[in-house]
Protein backbone atom coordinates (compact mmCIF):
# COMPACT_ATOMS: atom_id res chain seq x y z
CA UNK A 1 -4.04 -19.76 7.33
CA UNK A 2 -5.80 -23.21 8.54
CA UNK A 3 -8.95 -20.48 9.07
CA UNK A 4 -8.92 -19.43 5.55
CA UNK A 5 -11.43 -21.09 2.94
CA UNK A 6 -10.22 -22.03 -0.40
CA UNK A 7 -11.30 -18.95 -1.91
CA UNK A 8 -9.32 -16.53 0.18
CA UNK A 9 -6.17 -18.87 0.28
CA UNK A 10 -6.04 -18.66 -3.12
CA UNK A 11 -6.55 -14.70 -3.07
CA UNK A 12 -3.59 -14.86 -0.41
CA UNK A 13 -1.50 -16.57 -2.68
CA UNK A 14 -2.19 -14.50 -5.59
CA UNK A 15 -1.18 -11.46 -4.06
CA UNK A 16 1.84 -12.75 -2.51
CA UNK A 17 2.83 -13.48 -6.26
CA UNK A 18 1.55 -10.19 -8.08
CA UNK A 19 3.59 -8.08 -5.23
CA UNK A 20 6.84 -10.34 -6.33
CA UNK A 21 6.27 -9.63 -9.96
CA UNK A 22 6.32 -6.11 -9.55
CA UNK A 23 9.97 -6.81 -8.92
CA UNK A 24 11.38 -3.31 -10.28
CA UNK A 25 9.64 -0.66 -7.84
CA UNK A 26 10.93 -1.34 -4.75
CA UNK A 27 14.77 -1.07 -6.38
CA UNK A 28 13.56 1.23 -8.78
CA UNK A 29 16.61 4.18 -7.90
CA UNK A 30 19.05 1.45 -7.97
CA UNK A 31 18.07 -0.23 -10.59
CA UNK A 32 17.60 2.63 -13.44
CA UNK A 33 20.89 3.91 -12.60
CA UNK A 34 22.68 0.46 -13.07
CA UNK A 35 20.65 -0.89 -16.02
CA UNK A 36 20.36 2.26 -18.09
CA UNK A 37 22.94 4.40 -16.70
CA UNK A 38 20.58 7.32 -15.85
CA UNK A 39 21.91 10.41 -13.82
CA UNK A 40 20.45 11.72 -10.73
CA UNK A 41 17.87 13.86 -13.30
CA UNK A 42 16.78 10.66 -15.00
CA UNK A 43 16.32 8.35 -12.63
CA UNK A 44 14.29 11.11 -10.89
CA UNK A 45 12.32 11.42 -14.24
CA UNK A 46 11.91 7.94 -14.71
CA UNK A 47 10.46 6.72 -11.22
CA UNK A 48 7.99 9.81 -11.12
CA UNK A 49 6.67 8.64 -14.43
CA UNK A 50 6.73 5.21 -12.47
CA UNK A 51 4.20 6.40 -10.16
CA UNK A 52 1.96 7.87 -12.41
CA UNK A 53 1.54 5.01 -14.44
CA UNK A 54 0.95 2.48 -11.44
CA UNK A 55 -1.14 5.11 -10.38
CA UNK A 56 -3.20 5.57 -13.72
CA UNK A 57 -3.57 1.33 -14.03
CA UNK A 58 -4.93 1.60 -10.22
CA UNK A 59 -8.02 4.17 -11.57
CA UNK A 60 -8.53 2.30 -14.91
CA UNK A 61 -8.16 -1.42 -12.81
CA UNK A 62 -11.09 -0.02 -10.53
CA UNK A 63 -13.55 0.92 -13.82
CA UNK A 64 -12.66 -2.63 -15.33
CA UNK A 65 -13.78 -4.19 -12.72
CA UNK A 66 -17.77 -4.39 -13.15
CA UNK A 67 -17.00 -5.10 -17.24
CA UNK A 68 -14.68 -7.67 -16.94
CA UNK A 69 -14.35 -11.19 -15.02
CA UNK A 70 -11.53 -11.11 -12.21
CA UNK A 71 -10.41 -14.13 -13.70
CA UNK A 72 -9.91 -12.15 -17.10
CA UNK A 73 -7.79 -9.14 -15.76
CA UNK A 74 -5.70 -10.97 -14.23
CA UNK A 75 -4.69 -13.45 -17.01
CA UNK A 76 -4.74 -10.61 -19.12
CA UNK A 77 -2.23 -8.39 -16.61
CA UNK A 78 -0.27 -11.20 -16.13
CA UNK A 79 0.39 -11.76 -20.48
CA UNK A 80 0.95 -8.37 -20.89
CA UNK A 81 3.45 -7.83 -18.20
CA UNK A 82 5.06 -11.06 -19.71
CA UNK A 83 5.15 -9.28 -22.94
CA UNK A 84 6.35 -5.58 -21.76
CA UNK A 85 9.44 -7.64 -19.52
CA UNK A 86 10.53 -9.31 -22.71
CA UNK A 87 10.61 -6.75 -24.96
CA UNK A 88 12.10 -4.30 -22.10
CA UNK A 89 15.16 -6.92 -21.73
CA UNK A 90 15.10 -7.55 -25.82
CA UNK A 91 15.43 -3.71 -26.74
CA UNK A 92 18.90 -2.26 -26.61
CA UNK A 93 17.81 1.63 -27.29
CA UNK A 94 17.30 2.11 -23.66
CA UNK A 95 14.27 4.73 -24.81
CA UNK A 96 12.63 1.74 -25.85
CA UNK A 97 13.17 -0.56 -22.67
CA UNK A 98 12.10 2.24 -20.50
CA UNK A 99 9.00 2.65 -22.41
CA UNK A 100 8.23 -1.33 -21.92
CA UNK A 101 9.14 -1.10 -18.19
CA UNK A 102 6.53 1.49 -17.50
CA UNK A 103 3.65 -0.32 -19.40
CA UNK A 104 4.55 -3.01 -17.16
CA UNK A 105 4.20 -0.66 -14.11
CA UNK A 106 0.87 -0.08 -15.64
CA UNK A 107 -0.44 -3.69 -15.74
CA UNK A 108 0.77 -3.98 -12.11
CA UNK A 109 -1.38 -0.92 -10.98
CA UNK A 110 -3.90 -2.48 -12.91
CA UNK A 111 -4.58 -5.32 -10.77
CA UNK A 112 -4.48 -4.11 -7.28
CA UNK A 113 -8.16 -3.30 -7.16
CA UNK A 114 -9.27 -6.48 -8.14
CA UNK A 115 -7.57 -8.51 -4.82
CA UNK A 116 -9.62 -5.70 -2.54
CA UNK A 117 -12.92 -6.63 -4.29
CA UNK A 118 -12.14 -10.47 -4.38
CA UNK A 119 -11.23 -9.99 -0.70
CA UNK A 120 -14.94 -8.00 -0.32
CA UNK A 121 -16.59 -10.88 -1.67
CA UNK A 122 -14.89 -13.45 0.03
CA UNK A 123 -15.41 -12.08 3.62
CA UNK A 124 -18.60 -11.57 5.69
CA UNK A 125 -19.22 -9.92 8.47
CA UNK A 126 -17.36 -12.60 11.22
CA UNK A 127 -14.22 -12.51 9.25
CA UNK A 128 -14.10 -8.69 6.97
CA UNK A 129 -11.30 -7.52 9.14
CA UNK A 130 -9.09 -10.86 9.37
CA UNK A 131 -9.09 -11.38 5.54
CA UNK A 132 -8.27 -7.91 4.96
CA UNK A 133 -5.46 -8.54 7.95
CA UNK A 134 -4.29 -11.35 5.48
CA UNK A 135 -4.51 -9.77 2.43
CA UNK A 136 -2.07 -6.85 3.94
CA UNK A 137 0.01 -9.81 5.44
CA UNK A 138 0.56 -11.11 1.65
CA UNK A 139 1.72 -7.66 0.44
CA UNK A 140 4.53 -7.36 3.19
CA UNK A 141 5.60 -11.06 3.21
CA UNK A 142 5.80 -10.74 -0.67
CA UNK A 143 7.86 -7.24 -0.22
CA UNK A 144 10.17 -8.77 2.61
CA UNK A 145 10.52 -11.78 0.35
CA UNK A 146 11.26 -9.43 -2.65
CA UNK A 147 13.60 -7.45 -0.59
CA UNK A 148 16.04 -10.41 0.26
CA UNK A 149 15.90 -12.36 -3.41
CA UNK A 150 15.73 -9.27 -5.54
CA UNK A 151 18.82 -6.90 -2.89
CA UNK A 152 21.02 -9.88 -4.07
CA UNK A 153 19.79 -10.62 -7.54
CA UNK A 154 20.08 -6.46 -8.50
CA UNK A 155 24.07 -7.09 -6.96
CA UNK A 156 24.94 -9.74 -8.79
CA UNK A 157 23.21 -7.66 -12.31
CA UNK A 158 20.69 -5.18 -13.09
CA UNK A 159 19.70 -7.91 -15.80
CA UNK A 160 18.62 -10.91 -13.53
CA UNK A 161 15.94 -8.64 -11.62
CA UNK A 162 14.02 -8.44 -14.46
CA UNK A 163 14.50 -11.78 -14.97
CA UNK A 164 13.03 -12.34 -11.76
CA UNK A 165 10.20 -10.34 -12.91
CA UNK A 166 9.39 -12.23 -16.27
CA UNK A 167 9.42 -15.56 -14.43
CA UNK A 168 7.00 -14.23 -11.82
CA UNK A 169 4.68 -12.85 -14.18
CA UNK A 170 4.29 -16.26 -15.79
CA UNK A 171 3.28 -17.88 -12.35
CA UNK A 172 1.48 -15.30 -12.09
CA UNK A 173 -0.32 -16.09 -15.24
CA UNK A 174 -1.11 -19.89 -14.63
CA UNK A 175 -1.91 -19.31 -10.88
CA UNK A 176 -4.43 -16.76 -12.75
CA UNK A 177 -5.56 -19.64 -14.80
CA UNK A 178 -5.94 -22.31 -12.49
CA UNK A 179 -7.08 -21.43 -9.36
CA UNK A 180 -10.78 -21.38 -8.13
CA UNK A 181 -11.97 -17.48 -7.83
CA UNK A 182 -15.18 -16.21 -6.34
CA UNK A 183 -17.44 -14.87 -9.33
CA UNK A 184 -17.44 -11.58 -10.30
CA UNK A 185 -20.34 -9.49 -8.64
CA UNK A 186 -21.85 -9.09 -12.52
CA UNK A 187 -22.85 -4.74 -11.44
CA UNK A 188 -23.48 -3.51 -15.48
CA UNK A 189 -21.45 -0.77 -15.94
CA UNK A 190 -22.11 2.59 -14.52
CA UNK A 191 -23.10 5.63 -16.47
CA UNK A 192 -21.60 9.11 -15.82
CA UNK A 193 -24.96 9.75 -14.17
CA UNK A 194 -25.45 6.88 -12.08
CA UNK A 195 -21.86 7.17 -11.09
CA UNK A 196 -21.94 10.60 -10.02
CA UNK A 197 -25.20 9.50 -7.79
CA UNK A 198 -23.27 6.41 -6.22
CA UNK A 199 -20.50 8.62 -5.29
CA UNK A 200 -22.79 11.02 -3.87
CA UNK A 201 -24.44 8.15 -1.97
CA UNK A 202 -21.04 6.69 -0.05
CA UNK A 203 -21.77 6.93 3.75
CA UNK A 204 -20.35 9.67 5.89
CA UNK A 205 -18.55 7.15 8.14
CA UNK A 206 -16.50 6.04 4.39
CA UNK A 207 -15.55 9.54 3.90
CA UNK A 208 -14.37 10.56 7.45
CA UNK A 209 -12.21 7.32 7.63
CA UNK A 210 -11.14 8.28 3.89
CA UNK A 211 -10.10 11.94 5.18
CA UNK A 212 -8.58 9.84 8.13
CA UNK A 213 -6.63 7.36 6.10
CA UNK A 214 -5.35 10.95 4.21
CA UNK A 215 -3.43 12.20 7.42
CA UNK A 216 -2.26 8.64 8.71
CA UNK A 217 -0.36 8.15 4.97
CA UNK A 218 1.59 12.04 5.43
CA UNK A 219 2.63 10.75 8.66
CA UNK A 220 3.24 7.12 7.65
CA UNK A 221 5.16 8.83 4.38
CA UNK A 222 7.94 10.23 6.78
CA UNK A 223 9.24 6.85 6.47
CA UNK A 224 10.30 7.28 3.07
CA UNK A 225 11.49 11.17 3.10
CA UNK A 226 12.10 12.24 6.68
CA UNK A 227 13.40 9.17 8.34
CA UNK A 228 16.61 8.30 5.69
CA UNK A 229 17.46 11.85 5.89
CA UNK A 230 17.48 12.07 9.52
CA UNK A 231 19.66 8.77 9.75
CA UNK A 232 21.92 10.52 7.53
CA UNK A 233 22.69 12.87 9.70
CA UNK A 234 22.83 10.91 13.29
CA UNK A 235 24.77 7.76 12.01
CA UNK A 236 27.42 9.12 10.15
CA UNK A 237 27.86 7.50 6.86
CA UNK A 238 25.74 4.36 8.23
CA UNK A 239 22.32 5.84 7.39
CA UNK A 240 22.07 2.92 4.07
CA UNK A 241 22.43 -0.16 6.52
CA UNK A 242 20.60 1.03 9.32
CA UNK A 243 17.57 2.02 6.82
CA UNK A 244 17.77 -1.26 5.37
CA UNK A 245 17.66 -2.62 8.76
CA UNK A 246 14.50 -0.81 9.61
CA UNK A 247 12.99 -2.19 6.25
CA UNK A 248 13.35 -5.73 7.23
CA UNK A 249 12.18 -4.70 10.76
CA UNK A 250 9.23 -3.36 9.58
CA UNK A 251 8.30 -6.19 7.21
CA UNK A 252 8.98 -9.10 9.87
CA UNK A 253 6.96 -6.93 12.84
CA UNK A 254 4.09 -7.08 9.94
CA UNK A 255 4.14 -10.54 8.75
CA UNK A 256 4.60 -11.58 12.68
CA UNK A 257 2.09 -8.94 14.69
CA UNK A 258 -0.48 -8.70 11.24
CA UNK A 259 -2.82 -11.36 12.71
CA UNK A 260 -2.82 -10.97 16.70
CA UNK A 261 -3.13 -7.41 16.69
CA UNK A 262 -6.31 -7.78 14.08
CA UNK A 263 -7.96 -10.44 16.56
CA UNK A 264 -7.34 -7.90 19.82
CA UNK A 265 -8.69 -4.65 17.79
CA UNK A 266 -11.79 -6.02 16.32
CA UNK A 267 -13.95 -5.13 19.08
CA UNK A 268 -13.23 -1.94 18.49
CA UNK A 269 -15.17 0.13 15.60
CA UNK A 270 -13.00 1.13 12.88
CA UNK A 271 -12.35 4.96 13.30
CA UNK A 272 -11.42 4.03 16.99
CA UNK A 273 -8.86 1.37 15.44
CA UNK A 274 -7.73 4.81 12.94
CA UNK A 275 -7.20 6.58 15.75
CA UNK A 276 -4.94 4.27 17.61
CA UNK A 277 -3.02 4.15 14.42
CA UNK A 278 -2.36 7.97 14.77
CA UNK A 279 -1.38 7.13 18.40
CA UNK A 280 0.84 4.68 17.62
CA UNK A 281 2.62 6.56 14.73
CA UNK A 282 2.83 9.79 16.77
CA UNK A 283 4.62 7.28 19.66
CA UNK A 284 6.66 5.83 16.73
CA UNK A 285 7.88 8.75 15.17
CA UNK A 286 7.66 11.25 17.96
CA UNK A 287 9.96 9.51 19.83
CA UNK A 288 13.05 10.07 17.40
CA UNK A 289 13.09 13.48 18.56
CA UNK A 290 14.68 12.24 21.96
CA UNK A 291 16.70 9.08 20.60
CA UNK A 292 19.41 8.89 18.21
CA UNK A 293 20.82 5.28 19.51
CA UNK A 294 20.68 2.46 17.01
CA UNK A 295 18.74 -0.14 18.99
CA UNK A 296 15.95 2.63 19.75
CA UNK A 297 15.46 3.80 16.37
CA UNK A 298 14.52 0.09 15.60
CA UNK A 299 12.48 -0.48 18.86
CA UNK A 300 10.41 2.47 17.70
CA UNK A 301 9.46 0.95 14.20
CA UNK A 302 7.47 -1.42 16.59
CA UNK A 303 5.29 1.52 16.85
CA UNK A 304 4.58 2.98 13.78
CA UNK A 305 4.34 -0.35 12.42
CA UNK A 306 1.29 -0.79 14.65
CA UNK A 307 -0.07 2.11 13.16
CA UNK A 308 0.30 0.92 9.67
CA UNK A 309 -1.13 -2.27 10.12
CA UNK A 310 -4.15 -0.85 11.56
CA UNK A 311 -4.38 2.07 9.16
CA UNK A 312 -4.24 -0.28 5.95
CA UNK A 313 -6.37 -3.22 7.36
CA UNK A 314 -9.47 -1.16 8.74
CA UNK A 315 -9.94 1.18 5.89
CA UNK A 316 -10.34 -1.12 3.80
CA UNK A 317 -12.19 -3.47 5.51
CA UNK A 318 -14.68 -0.17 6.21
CA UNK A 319 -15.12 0.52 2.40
CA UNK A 320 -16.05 -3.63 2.56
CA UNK A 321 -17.98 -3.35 5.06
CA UNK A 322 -20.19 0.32 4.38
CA UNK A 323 -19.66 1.62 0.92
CA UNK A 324 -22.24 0.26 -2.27
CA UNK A 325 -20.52 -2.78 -3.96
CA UNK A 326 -21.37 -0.92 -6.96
CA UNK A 327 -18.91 1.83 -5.95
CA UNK A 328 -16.46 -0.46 -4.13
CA UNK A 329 -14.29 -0.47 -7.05
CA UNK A 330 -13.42 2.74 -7.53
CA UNK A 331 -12.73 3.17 -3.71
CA UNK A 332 -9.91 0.80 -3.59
CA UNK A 333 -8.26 2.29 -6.58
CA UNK A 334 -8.58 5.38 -5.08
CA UNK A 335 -6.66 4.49 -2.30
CA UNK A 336 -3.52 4.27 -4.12
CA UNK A 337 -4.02 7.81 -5.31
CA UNK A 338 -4.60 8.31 -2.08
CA UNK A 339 -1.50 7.06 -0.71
CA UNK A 340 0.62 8.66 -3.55
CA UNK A 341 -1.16 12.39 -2.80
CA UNK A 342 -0.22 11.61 0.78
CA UNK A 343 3.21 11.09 0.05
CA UNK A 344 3.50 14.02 -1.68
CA UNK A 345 2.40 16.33 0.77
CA UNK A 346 4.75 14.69 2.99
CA UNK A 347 7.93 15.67 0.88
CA UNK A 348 6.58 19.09 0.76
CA UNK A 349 5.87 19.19 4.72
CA UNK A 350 8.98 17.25 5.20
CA UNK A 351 11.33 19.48 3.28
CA UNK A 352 9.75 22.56 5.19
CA UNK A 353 10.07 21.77 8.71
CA UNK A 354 13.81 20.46 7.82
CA UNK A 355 14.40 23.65 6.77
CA UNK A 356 13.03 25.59 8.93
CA UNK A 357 13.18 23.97 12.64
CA UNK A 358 15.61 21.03 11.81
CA UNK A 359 15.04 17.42 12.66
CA UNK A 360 14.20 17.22 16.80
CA UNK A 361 11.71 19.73 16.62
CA UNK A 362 9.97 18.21 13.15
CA UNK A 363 9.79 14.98 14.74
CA UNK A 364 7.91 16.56 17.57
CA UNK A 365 5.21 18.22 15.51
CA UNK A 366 4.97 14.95 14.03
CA UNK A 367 4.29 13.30 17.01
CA UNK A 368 1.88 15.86 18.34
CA UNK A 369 0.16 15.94 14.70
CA UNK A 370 -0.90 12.17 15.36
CA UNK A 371 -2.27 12.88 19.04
CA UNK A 372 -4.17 15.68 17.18
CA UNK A 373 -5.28 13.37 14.19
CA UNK A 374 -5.95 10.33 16.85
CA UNK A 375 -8.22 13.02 19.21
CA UNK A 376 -10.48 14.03 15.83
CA UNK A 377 -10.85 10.54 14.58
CA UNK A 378 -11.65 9.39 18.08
CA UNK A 379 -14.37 12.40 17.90
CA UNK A 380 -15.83 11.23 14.89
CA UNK A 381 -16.09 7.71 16.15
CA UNK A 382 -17.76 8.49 18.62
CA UNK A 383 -20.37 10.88 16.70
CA UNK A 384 -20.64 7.96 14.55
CA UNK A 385 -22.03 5.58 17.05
CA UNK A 386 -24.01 7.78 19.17
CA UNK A 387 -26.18 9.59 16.55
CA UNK A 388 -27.91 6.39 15.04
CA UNK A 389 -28.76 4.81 18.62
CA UNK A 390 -30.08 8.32 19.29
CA UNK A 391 -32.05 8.33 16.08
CA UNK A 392 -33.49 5.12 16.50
CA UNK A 393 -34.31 6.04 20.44
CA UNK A 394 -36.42 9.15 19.16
């Protein structure tokens, strides 16, 4: 951090504080079921409508952006999540509650454009990718974080979590307040016309590493669908431990490799760092289809970890670095959409292949599916860099 200016400390900070806020997702299951005494049905209800209201803040977040000072959607996010906790722990129809806790997964969506742009401004050209690095570092420290206070917070009561939350929010709010932010990059809003031509305008390079980004989240989704059924079945009863296990795994390898593993793969362009991400989750996930013991399972998250790191950190830095500032916006809130469409597919894939060829053989297409994705993206890469010096040769 001793590298970081003012600015981007206090963008590192920020998000390490938003991401603890949004106390509720990451217990989401657990916690609808204890608070409001949902069934299976409801909670299932519940968290999809979850997603698609963090997901609808993300798109809206991205528009706001070029209207509206960072400084103002922020404080403004930060009051009405305030607002939507109180009221959710004030109202006893739980109708009502429910109602307030997914406004306040819409002010939470809302915001997570505006730390990719701050970030975009912040960074040049010497230091794109280590910001970004850092900015990705904040999320997972402020989700490993989250996952210690808020596992034993949600076990002593449903209640305190949200608790949690509210007081969170209001740091939130006064960190908002106080801290020095670069200026906003004052683009007038866009008309549907001038949009449409910006969009059209995005470089190829931003679009193949988008496509990219597509296929590393199915395969980075397997995490979430794939991997806690599997451990079902190969631990016997053990599968909740040894999934939490690979959660804290996966949040310490990112908080401890984030920043070395950034300085050795700069060099590199960034759909060659996308493709070693497919390499390393096709390692990380292949290899379950020959181990079942304990101590491999988590040796392997060292792998796909890799991947995510490098999958997260260069496409963003890439839309930094190559897309209009103009249209920046909109690309980071795209790529929770993104993310969220990925997942999706995976469930579908996912539940497929489990039916069909069973768990070994699935994990094996996986694994070949990111030598095939890392091959292509290596491809492109190198397309990417050859064409232009030819150009400019002719």
């Amino acid at each position: 951090m001793s590298g970081l200016g003012t600015g981007m400390r206090n963008i590192v900070l920020l998000r390490l504080l938003f991401v603890m806020t949004n106390a509720l997702g990451p217990f989401a299951a657990l916690f609808f079921q204890r608070h409001y005494r949902l069934d299976s049905a409801g909670v299932a209800l519940v968290i999809t409508l979850m997603s698609a209201f963090f997901l609808v803040g993300n798109v809206l977040g991205g528009a706001l952006v070029g209207r509206y000072t960072f400084r103002t959607l922020l404080v403004c996010s930060s009051v009405c999540s305030f607002v939507c906790l109180l009221c959710g722990i004030l109202f006893s129809a739980p109708v009502a509650s429910i109602a307030m806790v997914l406004l306040f997964m819409f002010c939470a969506g809302l915001v997570t454009p505006v730390f990719s742009i701050l970030t975009s401004l912040t960074a040049n050209d010497s230091n794109r990718v280590a910001f970004f690095g850092y900015l990705h570092l904040a999320s997972n420290l402020g989700a490993a974080l989250l996952f210690v206070i808020g596992g034993y917070l949600l076990a002593l009561d449903s209640v305190y979590l949200m608790f949690f939350a509210l007081v969170t929010s209001v740091l939130c709010l006064f960190s908002s307040a106080c801290l020095s932010l670069p200026e906003s990059h004052g683009s007038k809003p866009a008309t549907r016309e001038t949009s449409i031509g910006m969009m059209a305008g995005i470089p190829h390079v931003v679009i193949a590493a988008g496509v990219m980004f597509f296929a590393l989240a199915v395969l980075d989704a397997q995490r979430e669908y794939h991997l806690p059924l599997w451990l079902d079945v190969v631990t016997a009863g053990k599968a909740a431990s040894l999934f939490g296990a690979v959660g804290i795994v996966n949040a310490l390898l990112v908080i401890l490799l984030t920043q070395s593993l950034i300085a050795l793969t700069s060099r590199f362009e960034p759909l060659t760092n996308l493709a070693f991400a497919a390499i390393f989750y096709s390692v990380g996930f292949g290899a379950y289809a020959f181990f079942e013991h304990t101590a491999l399972i988590l040796f392997f998250v060292f792998f796909w970890t890799l991947g995510e790191i490098l999958s997260v950190t260069y496409v963003t830095a890439l839309i930094s670095q190559k897309a209009p500032l103009q249209t920046q916006p909109t690309l980071f809130s795209l790529v929770p959409v993104v993310l969220a469409g990925a997942r999706m597919v995976s469930v579908g894939l996912g539940a497929w292949l489990i039916a069909g060829v069973g768990f070994p053989l699935s994990w094996s297409l996986y694994g070949v599916l990111g030598i095939a994705f890392g091959g292509i993206c290596f491809f492109v890469g190198h397309r990417a860099v050859v064409l232009p010096r030819t150009t400019s040769l002719d």
